[in-house]
Protein backbone atom coordinates (compact mmCIF):
# COMPACT_ATOMS: atom_id res chain seq x y z
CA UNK A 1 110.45 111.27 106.73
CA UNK A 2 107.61 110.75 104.84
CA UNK A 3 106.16 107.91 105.88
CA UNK A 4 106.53 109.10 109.53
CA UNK A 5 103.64 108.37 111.47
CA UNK A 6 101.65 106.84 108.50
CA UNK A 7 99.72 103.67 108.18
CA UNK A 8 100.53 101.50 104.98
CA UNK A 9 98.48 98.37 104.30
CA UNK A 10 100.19 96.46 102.03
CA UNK A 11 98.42 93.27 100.39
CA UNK A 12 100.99 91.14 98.82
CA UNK A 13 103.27 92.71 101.40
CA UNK A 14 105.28 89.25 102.05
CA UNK A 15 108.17 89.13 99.20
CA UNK A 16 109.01 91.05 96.30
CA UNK A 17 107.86 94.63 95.85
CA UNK A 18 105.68 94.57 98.51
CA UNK A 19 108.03 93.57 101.00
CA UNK A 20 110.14 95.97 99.88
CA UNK A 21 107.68 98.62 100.02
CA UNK A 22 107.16 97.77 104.08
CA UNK A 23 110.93 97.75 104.57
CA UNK A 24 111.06 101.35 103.01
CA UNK A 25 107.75 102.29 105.15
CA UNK A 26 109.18 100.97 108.18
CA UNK A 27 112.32 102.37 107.67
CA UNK A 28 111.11 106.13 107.18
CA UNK A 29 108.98 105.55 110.25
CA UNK A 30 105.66 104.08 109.25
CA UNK A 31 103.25 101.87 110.79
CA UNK A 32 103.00 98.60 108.68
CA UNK A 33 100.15 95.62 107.99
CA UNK A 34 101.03 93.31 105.23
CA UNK A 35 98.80 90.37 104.04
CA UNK A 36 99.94 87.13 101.90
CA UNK A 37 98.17 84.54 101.00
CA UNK A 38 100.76 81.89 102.62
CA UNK A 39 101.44 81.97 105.90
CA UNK A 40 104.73 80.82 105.18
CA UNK A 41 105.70 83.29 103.83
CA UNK A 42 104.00 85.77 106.28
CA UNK A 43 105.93 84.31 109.41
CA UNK A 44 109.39 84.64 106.95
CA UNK A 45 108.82 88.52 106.23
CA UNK A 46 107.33 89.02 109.68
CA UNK A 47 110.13 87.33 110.99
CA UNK A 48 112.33 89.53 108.69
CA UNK A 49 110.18 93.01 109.36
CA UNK A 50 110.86 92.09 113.48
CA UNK A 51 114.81 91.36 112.58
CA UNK A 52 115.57 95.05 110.83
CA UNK A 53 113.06 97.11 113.11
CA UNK A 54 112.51 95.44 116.21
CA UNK A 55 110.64 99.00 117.75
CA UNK A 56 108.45 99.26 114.68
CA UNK A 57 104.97 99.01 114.33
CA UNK A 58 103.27 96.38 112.15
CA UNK A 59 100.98 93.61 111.69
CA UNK A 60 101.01 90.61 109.40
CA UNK A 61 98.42 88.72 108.38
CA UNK A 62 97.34 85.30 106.03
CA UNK A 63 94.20 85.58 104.22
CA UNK A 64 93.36 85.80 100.48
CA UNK A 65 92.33 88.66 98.93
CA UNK A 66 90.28 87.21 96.29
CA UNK A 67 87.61 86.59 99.36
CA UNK A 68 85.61 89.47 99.37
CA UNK A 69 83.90 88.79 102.48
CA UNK A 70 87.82 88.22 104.29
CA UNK A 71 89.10 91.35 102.97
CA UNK A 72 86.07 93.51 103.91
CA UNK A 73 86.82 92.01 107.60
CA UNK A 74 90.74 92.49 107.55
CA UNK A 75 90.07 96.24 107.10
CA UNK A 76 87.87 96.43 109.48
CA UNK A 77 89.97 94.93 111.83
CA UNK A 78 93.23 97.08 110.17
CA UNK A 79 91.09 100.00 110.48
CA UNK A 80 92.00 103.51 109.02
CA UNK A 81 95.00 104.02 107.00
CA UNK A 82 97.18 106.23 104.79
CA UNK A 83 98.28 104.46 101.97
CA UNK A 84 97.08 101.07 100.30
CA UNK A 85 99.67 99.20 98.37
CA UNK A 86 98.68 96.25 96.16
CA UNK A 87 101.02 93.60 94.90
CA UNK A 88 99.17 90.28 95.48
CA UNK A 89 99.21 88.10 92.94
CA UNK A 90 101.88 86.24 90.62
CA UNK A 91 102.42 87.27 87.19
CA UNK A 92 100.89 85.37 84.24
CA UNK A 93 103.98 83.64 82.61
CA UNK A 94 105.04 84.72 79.60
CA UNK A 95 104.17 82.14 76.58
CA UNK A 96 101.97 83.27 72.99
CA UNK A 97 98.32 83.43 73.77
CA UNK A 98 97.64 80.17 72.10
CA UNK A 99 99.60 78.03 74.91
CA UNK A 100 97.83 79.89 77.57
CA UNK A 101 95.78 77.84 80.24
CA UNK A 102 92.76 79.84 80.70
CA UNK A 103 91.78 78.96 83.75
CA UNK A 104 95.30 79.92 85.17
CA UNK A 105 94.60 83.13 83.88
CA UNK A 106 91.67 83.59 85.60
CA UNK A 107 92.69 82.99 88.88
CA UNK A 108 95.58 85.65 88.49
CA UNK A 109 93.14 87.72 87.49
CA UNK A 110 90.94 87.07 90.45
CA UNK A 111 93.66 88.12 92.43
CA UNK A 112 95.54 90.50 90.82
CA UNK A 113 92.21 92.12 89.10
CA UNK A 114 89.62 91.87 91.40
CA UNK A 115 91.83 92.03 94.20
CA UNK A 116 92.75 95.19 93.91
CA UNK A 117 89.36 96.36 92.83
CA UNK A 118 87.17 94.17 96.20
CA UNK A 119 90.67 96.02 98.52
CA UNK A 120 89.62 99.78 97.10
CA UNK A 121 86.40 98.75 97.33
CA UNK A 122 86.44 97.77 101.15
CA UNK A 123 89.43 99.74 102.06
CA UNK A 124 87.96 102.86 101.15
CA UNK A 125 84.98 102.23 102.81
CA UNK A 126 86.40 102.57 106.15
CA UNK A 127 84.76 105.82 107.58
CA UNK A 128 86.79 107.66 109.44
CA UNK A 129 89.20 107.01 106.18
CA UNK A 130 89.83 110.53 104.67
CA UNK A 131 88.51 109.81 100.74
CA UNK A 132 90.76 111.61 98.24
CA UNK A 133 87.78 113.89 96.17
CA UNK A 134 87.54 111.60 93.04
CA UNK A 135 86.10 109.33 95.47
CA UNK A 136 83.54 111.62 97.36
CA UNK A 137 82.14 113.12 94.23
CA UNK A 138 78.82 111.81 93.38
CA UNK A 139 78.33 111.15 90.32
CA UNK A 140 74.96 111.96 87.43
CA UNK A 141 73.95 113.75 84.55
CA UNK A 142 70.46 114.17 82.90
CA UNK A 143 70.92 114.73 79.39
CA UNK A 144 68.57 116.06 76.76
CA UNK A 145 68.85 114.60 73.34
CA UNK A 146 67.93 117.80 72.11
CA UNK A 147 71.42 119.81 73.55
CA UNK A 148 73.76 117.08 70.84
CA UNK A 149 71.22 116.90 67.68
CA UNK A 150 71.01 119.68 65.35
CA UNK A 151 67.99 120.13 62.82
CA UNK A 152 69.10 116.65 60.47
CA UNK A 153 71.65 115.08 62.83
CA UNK A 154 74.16 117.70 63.08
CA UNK A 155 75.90 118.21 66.12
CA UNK A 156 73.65 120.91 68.53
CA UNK A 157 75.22 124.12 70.16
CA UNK A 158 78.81 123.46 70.95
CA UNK A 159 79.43 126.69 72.15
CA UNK A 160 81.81 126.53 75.61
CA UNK A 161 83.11 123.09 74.50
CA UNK A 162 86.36 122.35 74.39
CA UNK A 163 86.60 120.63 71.02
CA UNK A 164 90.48 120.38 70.40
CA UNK A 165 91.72 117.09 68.63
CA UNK A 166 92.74 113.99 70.16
């Protein structure tokens, strides 16, 4: 089981793929928190989640996750985990770009866009959170103009470049 003794955070978690996504975590063994915006529709999938696995282990919570301030909270208080699953967020509907209500947009982007962005953000700042190495790297360069410009422009020393095509 894969998910066996796992923790999977799922924002979004009450319908659709995210639901789905804690039904398959919960049924390979994993410990589940899901977040919605509605609570009606948390108390429906929690109500759900409790029906199929009545032993399991999960939380569910209301909040929105365009609040950066509520989502830095709700992982402290979901505290470390193993996988982070975002689905929050309705899709934009489907019409030519010239119909489109822009301030629509923007709140699906809050959500879906810098939702997922503020829940990496705060999620992966838990501590005792193991950070995949992308994350832990650090990050800077000093460069010296002189190592790209040749004498009139030209590019510098290239040597130990990889300089295959794109």
């Amino acid at each position: 089981m894969r998910f066996e003794n796992k923790d999977i955070v799922t924002l979004g978690g009450s319908s659709g793929i995210g639901l789905a996504v804690a039904h398959a975590a919960l049924e390979e063994g994993g410990r589940v928190s899901i977040a919605s915006s509605r609570q009606e529709t948390i108390d429906k999938a929690y109500g759900a989640l409790k029906a199929d696995y009545p032993a399991a282990k999960f939380k569910a919570d209301a909040g929105n996750v365009a609040d950066e301030d509520a989502l830095d909270d709700y992982f402290k208080a979901v505290g470390p985990f193993d996988h982070l699953v975002h689905t929050a967020g309705e899709d934009l509907p489907l019409s030519p770009i010239a119909d489109k209500d822009l301030r629509q947009a923007h709140e699906r982007f809050e959500i879906c866009y810098w939702g997922a962005f503020a829940a990496a953000k705060h999620g992966f700042a838990i501590d005792s959170l193991p950070k995949p190495e992308w994350l832990r790297r650090k990050f800077s360069a000093s460069l010296d103009a002189s190592e790209f410009q040749g004498p009139r422009g030209e590019s510098g020393d290239q040597s130990g470049t990889d300089s295959r095509p794109l």
